[in-house]
PDB file of N, CA and C in Angstrom:
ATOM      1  N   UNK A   1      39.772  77.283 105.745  1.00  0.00           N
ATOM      2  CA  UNK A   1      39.720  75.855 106.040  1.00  0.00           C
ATOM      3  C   UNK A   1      40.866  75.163 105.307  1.00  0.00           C
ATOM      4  N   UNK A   2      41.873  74.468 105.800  1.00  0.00           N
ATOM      5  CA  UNK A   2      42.591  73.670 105.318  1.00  0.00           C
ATOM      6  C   UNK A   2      42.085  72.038 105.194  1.00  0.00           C
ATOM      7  N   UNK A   3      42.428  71.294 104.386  1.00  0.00           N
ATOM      8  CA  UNK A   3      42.162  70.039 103.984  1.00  0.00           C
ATOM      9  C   UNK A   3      43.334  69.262 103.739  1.00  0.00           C
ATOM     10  N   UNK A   4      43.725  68.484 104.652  1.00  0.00           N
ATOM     11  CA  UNK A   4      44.773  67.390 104.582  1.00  0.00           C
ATOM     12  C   UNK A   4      44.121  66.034 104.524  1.00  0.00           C
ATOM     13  N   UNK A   5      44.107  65.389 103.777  1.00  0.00           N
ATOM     14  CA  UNK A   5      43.352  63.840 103.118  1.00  0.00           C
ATOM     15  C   UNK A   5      42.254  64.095 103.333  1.00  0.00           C
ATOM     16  N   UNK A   6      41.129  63.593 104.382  1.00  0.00           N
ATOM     17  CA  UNK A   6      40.043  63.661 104.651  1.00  0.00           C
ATOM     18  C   UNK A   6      39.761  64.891 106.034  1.00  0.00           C
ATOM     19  N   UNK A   7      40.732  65.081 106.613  1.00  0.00           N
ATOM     20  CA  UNK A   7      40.625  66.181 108.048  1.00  0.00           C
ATOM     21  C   UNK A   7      40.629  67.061 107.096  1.00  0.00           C
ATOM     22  N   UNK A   8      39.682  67.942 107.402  1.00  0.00           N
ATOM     23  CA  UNK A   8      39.572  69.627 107.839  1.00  0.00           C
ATOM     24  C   UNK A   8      39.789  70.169 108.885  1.00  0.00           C
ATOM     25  N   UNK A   9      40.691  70.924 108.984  1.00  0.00           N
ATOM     26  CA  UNK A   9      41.594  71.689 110.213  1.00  0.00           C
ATOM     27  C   UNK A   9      40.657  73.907 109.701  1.00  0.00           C
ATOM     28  N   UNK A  10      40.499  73.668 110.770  1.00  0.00           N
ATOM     29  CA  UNK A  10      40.349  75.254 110.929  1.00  0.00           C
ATOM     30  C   UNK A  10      41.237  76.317 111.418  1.00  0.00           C
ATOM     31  N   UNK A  11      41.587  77.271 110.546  1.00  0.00           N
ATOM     32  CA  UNK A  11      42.308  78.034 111.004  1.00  0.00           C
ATOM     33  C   UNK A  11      42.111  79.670 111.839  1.00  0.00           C
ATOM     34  N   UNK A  12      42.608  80.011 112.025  1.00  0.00           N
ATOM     35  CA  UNK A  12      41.984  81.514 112.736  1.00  0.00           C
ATOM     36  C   UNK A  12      42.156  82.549 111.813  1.00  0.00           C
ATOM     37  N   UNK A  13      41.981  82.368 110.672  1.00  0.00           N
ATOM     38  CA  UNK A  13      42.462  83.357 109.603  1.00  0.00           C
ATOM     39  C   UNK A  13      42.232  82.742 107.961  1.00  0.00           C
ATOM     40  N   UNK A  14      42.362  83.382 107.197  1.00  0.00           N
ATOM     41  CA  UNK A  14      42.778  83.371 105.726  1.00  0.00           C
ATOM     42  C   UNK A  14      44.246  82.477 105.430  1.00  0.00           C
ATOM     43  N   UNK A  15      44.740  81.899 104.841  1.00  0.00           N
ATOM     44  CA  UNK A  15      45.642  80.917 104.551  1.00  0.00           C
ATOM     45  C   UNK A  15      46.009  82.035 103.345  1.00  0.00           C
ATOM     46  N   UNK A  16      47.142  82.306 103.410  1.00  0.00           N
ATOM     47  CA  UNK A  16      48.327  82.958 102.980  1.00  0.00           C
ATOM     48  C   UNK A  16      49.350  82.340 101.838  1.00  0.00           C
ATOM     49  N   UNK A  17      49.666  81.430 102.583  1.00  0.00           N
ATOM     50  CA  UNK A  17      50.784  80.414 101.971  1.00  0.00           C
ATOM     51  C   UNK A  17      50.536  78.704 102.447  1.00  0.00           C
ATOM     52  N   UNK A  18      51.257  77.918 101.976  1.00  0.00           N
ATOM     53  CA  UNK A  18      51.600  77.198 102.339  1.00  0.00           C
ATOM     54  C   UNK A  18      52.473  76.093 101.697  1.00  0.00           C
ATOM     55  N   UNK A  19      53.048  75.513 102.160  1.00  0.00           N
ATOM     56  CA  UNK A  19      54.735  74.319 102.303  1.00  0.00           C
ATOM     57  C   UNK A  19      54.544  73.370 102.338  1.00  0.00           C
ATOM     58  N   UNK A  20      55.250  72.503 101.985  1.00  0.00           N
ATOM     59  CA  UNK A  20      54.899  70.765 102.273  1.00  0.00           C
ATOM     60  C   UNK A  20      56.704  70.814 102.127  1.00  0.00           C
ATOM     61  N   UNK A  21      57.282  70.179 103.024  1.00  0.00           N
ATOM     62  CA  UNK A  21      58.632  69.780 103.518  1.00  0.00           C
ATOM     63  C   UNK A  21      58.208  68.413 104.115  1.00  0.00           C
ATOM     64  N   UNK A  22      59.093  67.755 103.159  1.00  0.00           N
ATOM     65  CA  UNK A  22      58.888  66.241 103.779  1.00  0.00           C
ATOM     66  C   UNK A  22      57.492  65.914 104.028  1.00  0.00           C
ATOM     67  N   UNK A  23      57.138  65.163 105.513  1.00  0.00           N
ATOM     68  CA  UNK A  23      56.028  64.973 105.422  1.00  0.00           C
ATOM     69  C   UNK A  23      55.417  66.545 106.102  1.00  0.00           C
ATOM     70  N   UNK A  24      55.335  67.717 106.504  1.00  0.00           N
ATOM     71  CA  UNK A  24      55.117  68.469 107.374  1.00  0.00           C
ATOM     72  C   UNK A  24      54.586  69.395 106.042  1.00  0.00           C
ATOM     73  N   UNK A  25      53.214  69.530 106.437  1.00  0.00           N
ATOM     74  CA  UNK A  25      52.460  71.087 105.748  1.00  0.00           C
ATOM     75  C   UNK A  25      52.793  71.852 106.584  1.00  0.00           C
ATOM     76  N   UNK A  26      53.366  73.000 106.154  1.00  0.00           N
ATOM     77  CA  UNK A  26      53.400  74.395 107.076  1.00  0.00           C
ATOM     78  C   UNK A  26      52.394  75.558 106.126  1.00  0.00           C
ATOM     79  N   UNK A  27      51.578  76.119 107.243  1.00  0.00           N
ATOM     80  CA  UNK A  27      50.472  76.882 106.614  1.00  0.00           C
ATOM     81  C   UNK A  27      50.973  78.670 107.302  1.00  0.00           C
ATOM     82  N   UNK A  28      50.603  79.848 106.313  1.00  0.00           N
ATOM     83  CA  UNK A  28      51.105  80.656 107.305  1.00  0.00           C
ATOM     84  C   UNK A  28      49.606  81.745 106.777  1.00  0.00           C
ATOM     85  N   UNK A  29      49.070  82.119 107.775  1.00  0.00           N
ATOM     86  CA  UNK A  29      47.407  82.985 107.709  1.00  0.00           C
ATOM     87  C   UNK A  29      47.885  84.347 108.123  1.00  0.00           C
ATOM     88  N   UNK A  30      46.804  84.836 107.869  1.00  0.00           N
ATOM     89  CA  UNK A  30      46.628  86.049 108.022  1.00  0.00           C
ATOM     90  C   UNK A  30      45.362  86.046 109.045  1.00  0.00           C
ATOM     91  N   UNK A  31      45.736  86.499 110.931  1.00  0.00           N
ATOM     92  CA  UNK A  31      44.972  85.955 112.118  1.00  0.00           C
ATOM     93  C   UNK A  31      43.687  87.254 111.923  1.00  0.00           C
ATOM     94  N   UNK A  32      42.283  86.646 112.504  1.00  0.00           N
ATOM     95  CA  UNK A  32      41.612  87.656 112.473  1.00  0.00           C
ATOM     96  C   UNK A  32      41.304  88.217 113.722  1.00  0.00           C
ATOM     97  N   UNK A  33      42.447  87.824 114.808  1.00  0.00           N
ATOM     98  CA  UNK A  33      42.507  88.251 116.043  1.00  0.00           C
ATOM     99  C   UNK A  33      43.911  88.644 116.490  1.00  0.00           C
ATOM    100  N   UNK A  34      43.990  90.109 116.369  1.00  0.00           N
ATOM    101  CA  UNK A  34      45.620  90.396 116.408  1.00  0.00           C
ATOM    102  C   UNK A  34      46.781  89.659 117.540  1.00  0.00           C
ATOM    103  N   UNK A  35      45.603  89.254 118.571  1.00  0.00           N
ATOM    104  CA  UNK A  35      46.932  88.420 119.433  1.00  0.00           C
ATOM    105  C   UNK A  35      47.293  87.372 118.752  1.00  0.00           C
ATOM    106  N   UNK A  36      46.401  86.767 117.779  1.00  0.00           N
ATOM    107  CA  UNK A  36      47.395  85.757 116.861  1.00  0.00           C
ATOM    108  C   UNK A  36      48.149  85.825 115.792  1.00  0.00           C
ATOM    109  N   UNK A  37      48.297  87.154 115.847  1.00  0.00           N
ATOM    110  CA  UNK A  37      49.277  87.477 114.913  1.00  0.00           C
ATOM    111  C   UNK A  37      50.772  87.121 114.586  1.00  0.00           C
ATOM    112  N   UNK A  38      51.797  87.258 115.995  1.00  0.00           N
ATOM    113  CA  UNK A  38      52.840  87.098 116.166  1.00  0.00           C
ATOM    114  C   UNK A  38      52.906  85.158 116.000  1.00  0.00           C
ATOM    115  N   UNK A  39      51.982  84.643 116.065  1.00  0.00           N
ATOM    116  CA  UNK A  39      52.251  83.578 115.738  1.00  0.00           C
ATOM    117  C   UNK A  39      51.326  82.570 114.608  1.00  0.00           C
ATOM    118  N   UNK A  40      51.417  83.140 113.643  1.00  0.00           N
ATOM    119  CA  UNK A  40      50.819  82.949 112.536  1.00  0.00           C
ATOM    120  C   UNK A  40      51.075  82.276 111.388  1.00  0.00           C
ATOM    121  N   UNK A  41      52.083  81.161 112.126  1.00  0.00           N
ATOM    122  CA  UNK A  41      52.533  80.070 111.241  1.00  0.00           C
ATOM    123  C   UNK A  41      52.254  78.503 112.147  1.00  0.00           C
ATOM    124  N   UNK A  42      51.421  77.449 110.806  1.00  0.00           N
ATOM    125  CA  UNK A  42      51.301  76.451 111.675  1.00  0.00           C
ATOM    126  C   UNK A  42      51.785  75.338 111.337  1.00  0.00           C
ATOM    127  N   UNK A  43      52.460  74.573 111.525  1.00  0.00           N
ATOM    128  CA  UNK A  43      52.767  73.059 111.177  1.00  0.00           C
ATOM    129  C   UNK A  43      51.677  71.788 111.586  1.00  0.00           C
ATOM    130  N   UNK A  44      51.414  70.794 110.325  1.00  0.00           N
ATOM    131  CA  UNK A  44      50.198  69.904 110.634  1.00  0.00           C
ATOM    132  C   UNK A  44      51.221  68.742 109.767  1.00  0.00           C
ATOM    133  N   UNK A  45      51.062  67.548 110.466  1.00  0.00           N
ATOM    134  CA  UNK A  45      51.546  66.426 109.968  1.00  0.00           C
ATOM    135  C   UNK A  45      50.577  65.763 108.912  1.00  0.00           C
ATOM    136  N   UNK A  46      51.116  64.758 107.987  1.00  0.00           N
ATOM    137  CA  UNK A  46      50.277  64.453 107.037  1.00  0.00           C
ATOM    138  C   UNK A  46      48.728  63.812 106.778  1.00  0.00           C
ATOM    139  N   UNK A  47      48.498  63.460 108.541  1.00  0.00           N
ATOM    140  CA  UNK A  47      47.009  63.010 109.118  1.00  0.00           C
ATOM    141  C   UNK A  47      46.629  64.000 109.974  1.00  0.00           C
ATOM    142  N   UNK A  48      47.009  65.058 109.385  1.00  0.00           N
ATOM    143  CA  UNK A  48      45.935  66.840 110.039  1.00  0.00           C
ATOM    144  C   UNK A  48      46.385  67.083 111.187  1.00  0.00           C
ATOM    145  N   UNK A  49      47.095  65.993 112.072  1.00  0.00           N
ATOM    146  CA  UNK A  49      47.263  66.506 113.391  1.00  0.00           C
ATOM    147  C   UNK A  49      48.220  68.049 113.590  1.00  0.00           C
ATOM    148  N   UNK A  50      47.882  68.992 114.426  1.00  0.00           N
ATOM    149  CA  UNK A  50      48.559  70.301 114.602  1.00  0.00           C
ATOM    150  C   UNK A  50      49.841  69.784 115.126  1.00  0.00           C
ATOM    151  N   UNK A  51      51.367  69.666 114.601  1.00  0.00           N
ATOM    152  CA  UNK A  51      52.625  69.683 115.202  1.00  0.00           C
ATOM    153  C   UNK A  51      53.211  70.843 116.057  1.00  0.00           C
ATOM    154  N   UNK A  52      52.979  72.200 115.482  1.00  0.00           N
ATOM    155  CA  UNK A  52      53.287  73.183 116.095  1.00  0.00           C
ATOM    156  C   UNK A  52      52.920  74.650 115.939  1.00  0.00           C
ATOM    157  N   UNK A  53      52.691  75.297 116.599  1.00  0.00           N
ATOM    158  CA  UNK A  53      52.544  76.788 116.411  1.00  0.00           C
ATOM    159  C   UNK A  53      53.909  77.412 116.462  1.00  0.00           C
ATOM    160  N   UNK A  54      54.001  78.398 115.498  1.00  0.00           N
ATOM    161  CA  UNK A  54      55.516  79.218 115.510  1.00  0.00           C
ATOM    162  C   UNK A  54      55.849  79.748 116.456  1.00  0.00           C
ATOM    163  N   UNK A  55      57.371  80.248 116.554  1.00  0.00           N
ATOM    164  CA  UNK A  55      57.996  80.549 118.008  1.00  0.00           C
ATOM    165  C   UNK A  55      57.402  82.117 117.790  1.00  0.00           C
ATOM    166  N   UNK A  56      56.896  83.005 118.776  1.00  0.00           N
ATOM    167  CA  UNK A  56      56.736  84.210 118.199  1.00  0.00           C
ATOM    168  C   UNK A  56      58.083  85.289 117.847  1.00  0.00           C
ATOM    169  N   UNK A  57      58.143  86.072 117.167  1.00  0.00           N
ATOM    170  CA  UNK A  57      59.099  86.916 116.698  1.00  0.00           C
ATOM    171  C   UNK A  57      59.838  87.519 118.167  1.00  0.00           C
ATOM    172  N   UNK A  58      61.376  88.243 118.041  1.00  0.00           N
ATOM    173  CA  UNK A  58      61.701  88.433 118.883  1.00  0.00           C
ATOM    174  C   UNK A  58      61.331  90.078 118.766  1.00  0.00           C
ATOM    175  N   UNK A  59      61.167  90.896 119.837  1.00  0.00           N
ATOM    176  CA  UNK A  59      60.495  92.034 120.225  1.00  0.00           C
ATOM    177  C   UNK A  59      60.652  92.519 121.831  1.00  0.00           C
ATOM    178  N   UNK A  60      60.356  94.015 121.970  1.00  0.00           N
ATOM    179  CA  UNK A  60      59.883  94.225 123.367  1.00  0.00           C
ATOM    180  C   UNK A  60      58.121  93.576 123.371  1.00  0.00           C
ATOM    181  N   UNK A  61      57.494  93.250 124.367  1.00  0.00           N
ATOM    182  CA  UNK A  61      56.633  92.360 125.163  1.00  0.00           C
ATOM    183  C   UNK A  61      55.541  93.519 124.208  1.00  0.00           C
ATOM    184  N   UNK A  62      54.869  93.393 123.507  1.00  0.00           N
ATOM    185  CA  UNK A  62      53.753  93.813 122.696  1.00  0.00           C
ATOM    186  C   UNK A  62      54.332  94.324 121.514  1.00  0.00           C
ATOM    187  N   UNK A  63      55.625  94.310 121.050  1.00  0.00           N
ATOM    188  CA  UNK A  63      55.670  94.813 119.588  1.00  0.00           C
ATOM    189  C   UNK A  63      56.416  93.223 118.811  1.00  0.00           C
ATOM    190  N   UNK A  64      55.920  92.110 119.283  1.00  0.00           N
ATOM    191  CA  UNK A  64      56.015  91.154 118.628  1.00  0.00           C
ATOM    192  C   UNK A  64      54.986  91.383 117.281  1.00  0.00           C
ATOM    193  N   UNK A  65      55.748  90.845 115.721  1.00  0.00           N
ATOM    194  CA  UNK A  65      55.077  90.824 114.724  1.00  0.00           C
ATOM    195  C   UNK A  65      54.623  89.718 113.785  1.00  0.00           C
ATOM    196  N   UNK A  66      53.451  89.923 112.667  1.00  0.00           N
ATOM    197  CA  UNK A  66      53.714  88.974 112.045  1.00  0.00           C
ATOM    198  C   UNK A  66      54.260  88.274 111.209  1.00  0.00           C
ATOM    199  N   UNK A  67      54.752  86.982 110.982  1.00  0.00           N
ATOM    200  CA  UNK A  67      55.466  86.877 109.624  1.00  0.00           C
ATOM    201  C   UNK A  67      54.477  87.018 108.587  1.00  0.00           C
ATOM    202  N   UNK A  68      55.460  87.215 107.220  1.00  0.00           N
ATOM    203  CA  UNK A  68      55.193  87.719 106.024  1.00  0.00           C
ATOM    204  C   UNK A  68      55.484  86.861 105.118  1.00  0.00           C
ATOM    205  N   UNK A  69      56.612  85.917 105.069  1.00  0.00           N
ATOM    206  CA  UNK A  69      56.541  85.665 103.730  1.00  0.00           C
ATOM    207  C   UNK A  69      57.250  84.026 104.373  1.00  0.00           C
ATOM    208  N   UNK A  70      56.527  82.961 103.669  1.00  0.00           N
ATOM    209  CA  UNK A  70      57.220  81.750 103.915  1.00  0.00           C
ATOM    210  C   UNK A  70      57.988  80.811 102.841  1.00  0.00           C
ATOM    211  N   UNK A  71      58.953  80.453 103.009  1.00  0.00           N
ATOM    212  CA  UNK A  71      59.842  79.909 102.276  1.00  0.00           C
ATOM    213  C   UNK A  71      60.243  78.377 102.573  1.00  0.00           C
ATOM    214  N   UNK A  72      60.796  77.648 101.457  1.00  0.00           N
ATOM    215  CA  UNK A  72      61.681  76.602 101.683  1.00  0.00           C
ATOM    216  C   UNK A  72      62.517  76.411 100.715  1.00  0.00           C
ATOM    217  N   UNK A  73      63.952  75.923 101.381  1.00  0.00           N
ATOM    218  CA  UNK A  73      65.187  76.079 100.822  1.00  0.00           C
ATOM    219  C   UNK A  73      66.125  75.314 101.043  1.00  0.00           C
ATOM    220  N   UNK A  74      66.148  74.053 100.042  1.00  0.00           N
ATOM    221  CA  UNK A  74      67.172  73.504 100.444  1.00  0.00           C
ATOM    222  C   UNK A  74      66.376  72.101 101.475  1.00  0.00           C
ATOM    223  N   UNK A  75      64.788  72.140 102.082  1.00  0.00           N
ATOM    224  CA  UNK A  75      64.951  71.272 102.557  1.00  0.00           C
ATOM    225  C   UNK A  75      64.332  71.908 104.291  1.00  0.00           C
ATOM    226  N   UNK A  76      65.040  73.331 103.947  1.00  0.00           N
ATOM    227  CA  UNK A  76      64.609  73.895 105.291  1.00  0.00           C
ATOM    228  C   UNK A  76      63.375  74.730 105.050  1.00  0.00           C
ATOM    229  N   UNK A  77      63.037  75.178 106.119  1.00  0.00           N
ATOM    230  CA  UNK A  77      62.401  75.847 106.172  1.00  0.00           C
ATOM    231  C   UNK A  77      62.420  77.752 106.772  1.00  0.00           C
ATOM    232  N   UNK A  78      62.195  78.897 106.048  1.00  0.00           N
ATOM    233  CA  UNK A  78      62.550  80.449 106.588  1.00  0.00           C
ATOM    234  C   UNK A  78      61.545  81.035 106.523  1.00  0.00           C
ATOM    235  N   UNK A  79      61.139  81.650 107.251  1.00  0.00           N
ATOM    236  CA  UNK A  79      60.018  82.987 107.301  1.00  0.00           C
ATOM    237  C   UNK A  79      60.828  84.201 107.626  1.00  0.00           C
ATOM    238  N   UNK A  80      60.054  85.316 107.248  1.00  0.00           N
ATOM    239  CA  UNK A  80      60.292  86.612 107.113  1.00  0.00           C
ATOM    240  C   UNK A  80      59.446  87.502 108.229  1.00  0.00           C
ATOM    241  N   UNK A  81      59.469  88.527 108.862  1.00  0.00           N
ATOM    242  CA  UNK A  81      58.500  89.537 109.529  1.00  0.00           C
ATOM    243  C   UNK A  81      58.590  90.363 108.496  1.00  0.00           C
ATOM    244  N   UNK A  82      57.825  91.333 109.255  1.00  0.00           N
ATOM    245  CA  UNK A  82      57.394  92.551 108.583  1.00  0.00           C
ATOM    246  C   UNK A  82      58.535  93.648 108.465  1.00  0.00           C
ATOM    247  N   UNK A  83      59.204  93.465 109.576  1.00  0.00           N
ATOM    248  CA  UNK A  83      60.147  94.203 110.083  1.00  0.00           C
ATOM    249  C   UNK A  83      61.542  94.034 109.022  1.00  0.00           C
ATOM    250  N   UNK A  84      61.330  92.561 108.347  1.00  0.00           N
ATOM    251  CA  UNK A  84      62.959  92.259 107.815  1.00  0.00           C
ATOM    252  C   UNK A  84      63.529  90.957 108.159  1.00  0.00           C
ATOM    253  N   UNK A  85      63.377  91.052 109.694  1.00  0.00           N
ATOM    254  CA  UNK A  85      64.041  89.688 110.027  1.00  0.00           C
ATOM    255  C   UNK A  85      64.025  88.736 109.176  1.00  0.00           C
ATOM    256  N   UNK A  86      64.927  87.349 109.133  1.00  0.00           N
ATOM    257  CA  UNK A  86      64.521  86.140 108.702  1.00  0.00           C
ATOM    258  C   UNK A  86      64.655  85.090 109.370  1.00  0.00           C
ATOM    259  N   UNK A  87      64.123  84.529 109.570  1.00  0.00           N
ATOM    260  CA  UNK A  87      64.478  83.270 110.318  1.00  0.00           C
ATOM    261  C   UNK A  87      64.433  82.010 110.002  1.00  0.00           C
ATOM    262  N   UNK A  88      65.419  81.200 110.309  1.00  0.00           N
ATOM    263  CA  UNK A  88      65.523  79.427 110.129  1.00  0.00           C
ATOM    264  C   UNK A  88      64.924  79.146 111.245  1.00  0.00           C
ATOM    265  N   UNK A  89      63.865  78.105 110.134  1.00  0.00           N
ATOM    266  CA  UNK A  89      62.973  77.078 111.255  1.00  0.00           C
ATOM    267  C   UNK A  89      62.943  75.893 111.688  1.00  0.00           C
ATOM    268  N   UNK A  90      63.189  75.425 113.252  1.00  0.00           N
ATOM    269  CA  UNK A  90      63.461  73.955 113.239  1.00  0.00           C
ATOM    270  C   UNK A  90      61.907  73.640 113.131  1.00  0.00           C
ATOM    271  N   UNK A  91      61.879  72.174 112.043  1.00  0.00           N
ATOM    272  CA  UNK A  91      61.096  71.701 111.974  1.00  0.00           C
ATOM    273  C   UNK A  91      60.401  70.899 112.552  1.00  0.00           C
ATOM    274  N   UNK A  92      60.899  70.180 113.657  1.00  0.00           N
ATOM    275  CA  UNK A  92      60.332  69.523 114.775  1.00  0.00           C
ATOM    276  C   UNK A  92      59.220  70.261 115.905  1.00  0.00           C
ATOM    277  N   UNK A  93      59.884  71.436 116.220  1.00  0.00           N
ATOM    278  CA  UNK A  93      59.388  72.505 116.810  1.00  0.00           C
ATOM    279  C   UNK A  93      58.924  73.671 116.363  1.00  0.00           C
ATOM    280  N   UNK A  94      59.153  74.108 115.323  1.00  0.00           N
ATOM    281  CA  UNK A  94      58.817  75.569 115.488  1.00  0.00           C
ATOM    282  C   UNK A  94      59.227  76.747 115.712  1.00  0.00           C
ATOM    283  N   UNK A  95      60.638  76.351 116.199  1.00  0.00           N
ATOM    284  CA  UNK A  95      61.148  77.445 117.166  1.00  0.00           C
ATOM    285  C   UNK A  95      62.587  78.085 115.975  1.00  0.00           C
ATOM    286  N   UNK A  96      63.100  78.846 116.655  1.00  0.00           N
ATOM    287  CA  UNK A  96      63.991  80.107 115.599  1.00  0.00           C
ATOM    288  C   UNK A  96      65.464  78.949 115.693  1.00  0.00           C
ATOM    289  N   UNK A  97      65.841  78.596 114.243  1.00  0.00           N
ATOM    290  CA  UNK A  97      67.114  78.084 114.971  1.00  0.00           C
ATOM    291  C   UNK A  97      68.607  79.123 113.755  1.00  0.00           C
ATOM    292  N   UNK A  98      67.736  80.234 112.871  1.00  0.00           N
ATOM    293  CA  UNK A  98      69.290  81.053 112.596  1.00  0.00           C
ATOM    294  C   UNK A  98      68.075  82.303 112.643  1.00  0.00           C
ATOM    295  N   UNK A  99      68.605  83.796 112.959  1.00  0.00           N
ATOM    296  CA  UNK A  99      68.076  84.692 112.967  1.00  0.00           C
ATOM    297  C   UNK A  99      68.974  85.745 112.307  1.00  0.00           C
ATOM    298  N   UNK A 100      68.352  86.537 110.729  1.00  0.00           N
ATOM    299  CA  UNK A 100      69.844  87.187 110.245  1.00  0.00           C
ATOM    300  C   UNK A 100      68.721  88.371 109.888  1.00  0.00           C
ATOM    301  N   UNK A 101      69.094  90.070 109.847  1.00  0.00           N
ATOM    302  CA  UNK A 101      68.134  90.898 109.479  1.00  0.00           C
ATOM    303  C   UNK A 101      68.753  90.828 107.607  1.00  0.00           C
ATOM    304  N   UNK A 102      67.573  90.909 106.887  1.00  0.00           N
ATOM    305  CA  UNK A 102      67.424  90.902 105.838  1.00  0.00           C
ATOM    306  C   UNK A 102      67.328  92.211 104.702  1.00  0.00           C
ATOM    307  N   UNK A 103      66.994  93.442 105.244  1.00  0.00           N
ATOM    308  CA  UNK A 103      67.256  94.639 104.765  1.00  0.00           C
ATOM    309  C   UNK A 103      68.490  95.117 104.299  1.00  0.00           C
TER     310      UNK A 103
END
């Protein structure tokens, strides 16, 4: 269960991590339903509302993974897979905006 002021937001998982960038909590779980795995990062604005679900990882069509480790830097925001990848996150969306392998 996450708690932003008075909302309680439910998640599909265990809460892992989580970020506060500007006004934007980013939460990242651990799903207890593997199709929500690949997208297992969430953005909620500062009155609980859900902004976005993460872009899922890039992959062939079922070996999408989950992220692992969440970061902020500078202002931005990066997550990690399992695999290595890293990725820059636009914060409006959600979606991948630098992708560099990290190994």
């Amino acid at each position: 269960m996450l708690r932003i002021g008075d909302v309680e937001r439910e998640l599909p998982g265990d809460i892992e991590a989580v970020r506060t960038i500007d006004e934007l909590i980013v939460v990242r779980f651990t799903p207890i339903d593997p199709a929500d795995e690949p997208r297992n990062v969430r953005a909620f604005g500062s009155d609980g509302t859900v902004r976005w679900t993460i872009e899922p990882t890039i992959g062939p069509l079922g070996d999408e993974n989950p992220y692992v480790l969440l970061s902020e830097r500078d202002g931005e925001l990066w997550v990690t897979d399992w695999k290595g990848m890293e990725y820059g996150i636009d914060l409006e969306k959600g979606t991948h905006t630098v992708r560099k392998l990290r190994k």
